[in-house]
C-alpha atoms as a PDB file:
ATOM      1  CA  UNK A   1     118.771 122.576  66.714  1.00  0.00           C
ATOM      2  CA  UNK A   2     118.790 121.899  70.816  1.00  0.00           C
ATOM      3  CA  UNK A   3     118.352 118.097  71.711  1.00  0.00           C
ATOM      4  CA  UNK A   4     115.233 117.407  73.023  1.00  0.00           C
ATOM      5  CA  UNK A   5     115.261 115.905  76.523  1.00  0.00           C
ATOM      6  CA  UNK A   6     112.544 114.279  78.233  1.00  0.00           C
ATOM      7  CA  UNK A   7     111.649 112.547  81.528  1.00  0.00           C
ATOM      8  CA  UNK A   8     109.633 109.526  81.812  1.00  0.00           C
ATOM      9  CA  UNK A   9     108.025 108.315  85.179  1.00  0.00           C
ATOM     10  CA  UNK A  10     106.702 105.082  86.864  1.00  0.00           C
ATOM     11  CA  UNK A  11     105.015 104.232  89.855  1.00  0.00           C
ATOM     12  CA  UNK A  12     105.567 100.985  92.470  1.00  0.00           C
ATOM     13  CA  UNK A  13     103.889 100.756  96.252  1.00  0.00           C
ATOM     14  CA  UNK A  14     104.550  98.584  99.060  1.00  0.00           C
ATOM     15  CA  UNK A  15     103.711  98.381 102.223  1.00  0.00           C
ATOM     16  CA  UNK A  16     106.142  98.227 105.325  1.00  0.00           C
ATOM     17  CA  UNK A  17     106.758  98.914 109.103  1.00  0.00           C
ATOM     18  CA  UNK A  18     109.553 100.924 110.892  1.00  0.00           C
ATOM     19  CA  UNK A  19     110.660 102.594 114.064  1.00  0.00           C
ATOM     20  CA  UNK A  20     112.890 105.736 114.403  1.00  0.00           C
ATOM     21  CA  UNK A  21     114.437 104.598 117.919  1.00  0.00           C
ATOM     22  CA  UNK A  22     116.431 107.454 117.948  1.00  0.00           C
ATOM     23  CA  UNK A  23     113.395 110.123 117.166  1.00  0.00           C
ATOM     24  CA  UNK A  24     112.456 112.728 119.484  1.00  0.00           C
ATOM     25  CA  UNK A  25     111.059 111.302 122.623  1.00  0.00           C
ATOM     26  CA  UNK A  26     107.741 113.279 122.750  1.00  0.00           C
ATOM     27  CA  UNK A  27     106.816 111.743 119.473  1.00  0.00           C
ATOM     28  CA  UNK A  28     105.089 108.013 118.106  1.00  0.00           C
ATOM     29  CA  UNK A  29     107.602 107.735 115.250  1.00  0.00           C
ATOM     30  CA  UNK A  30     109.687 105.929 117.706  1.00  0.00           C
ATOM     31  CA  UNK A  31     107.390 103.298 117.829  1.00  0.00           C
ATOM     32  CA  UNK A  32     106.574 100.566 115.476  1.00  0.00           C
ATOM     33  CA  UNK A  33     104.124 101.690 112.938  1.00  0.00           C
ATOM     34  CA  UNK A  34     103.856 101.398 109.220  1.00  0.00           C
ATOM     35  CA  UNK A  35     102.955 102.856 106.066  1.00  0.00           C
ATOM     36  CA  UNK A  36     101.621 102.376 102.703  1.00  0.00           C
ATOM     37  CA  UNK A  37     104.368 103.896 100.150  1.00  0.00           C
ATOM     38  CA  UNK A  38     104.619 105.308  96.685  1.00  0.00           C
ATOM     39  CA  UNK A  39     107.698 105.515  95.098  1.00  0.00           C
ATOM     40  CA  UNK A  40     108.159 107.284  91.627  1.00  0.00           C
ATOM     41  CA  UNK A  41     111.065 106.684  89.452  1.00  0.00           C
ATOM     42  CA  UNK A  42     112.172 109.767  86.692  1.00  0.00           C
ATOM     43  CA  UNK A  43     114.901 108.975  83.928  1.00  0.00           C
ATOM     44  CA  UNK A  44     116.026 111.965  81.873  1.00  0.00           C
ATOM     45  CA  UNK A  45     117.291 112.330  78.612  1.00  0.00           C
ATOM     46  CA  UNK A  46     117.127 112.661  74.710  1.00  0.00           C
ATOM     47  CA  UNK A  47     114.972 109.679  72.641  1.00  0.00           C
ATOM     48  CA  UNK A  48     117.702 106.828  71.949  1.00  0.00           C
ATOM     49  CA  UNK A  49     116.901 104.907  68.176  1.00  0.00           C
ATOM     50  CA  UNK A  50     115.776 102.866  66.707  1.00  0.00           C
ATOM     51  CA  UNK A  51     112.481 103.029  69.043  1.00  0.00           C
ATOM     52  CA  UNK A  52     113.138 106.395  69.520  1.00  0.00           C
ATOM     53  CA  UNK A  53     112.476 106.558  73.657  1.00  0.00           C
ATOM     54  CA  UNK A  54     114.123 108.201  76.456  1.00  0.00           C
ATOM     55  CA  UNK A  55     114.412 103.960  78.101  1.00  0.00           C
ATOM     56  CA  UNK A  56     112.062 101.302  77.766  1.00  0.00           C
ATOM     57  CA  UNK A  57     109.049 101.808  80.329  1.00  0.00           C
ATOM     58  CA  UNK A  58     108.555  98.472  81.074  1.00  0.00           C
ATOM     59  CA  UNK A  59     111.790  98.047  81.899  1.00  0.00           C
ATOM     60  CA  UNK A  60     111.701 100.859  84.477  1.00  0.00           C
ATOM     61  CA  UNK A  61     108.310  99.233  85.792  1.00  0.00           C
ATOM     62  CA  UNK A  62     109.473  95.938  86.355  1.00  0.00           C
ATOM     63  CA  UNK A  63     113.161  97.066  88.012  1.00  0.00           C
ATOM     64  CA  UNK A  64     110.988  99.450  90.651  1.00  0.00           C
ATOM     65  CA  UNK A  65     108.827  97.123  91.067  1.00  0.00           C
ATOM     66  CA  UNK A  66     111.513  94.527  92.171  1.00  0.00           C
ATOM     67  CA  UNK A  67     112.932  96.784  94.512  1.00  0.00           C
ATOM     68  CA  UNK A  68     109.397  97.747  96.010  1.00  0.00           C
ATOM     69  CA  UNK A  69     108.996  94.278  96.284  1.00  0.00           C
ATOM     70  CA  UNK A  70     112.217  93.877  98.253  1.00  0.00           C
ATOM     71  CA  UNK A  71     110.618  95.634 101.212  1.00  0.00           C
ATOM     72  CA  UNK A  72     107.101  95.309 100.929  1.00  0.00           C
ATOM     73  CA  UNK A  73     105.773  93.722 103.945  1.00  0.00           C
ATOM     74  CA  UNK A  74     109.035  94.220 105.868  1.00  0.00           C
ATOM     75  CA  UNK A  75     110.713  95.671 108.668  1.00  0.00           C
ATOM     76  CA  UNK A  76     112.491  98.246 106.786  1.00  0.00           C
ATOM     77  CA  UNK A  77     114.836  99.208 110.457  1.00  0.00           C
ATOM     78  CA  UNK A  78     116.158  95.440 109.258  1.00  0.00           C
ATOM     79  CA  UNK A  79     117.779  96.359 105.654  1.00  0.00           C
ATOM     80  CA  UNK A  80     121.448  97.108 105.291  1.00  0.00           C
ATOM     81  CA  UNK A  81     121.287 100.828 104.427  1.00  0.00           C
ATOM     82  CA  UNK A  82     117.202 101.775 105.759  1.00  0.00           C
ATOM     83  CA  UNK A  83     118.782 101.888 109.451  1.00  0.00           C
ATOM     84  CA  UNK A  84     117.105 104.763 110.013  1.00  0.00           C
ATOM     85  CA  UNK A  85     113.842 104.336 107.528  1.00  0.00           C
ATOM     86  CA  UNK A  86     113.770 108.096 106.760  1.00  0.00           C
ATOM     87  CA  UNK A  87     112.182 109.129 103.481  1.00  0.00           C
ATOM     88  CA  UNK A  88     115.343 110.879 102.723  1.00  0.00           C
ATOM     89  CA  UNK A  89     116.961 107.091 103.360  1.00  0.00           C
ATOM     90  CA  UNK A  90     114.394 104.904 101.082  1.00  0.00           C
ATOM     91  CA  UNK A  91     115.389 107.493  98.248  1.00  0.00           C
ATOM     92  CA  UNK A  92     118.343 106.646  98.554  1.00  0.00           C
ATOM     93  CA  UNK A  93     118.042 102.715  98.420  1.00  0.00           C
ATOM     94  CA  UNK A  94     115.840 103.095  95.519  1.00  0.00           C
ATOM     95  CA  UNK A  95     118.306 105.520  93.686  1.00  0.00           C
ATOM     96  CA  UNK A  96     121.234 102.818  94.431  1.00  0.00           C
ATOM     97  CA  UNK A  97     119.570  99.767  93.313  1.00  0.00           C
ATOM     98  CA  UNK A  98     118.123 101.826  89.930  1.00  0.00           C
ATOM     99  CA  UNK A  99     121.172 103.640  88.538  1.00  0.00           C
ATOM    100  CA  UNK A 100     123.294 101.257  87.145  1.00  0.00           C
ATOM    101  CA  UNK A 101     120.735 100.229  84.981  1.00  0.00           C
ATOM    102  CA  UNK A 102     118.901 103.691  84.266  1.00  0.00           C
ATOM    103  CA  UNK A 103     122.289 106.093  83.838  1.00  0.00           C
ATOM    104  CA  UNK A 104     119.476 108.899  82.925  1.00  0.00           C
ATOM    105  CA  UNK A 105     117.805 108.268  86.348  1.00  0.00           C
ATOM    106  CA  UNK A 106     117.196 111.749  87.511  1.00  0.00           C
ATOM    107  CA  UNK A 107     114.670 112.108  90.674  1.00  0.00           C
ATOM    108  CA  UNK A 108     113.155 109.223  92.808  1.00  0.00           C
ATOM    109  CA  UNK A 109     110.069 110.464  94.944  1.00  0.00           C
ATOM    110  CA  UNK A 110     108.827 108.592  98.049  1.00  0.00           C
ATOM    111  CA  UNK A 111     105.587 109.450  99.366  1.00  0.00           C
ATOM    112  CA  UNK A 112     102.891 108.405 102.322  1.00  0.00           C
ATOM    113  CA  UNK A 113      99.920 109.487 100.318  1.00  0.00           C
ATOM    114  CA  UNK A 114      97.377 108.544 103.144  1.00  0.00           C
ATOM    115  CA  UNK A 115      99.247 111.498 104.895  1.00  0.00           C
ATOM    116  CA  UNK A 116     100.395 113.759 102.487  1.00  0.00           C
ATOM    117  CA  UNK A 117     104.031 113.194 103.001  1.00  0.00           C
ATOM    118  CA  UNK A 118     106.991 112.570 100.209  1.00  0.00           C
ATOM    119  CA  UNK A 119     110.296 113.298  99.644  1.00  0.00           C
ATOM    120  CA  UNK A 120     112.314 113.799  96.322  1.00  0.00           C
ATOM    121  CA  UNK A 121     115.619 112.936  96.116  1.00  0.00           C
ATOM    122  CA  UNK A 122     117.474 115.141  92.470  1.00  0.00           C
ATOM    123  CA  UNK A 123     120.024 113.508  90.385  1.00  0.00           C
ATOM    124  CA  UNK A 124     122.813 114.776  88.707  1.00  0.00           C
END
């Protein structure tokens, strides 16, 4: 029989401001502005006993959370690693701060909903 293999998903938002100093002239990213953000966490895998998940959900809720929380209401420009605040960037900070603890974690998705923008970063 083929193992089963799942993906469970949670949600965190938070709130932040950035600048892209080195963005194309012609354009208002390289001003301060900010966003609202959604980040969405996957982890991947087959159901682990005795409970018989793929990882405890409210584990993953509360560790994306805590990293949401880490820059909500920030500067992002002002975080070792967020530099340059790109969505392709925050993936990545999320992903770094989340895989030690989630080995199955397999896709992180950033998104500005208000504008219909995200960004999904695939894990091995």
């Amino acid at each position: 029989m083929t193992q089963r293999l799942f993906e469970i998903t949670k949600a965190a938002t938070f709130d932040a401001a950035h600048h892209f100093p080195d963005g194309p002239a012609h354009r208002p990213y390289t001003r301060l502005h900010g966003h609202s953000f959604k980040v969405e966490a996957t982890v991947r895998g087959p159901t682990v006993e005795p409970v018989g998940w793929v990882a405890d959900l409210a584990d993953l809720d509360g560790a994306l959370k805590a990293v949401a929380a880490e820059l909500d209401h920030g500067l992002l420009n002002e975080r070792p690693g967020l530099e340059r605040p790109t969505l392709e960037n925050i993936c990545v900070y999320f992903a770094e701060r989340l895989s030690a603890q989630f080995p199955g974690l397999s896709q992180i998705v950033v998104s500005r909903p208000t504008i219909g923008e995200s960004c999904a970063l695939s894990l091995g």
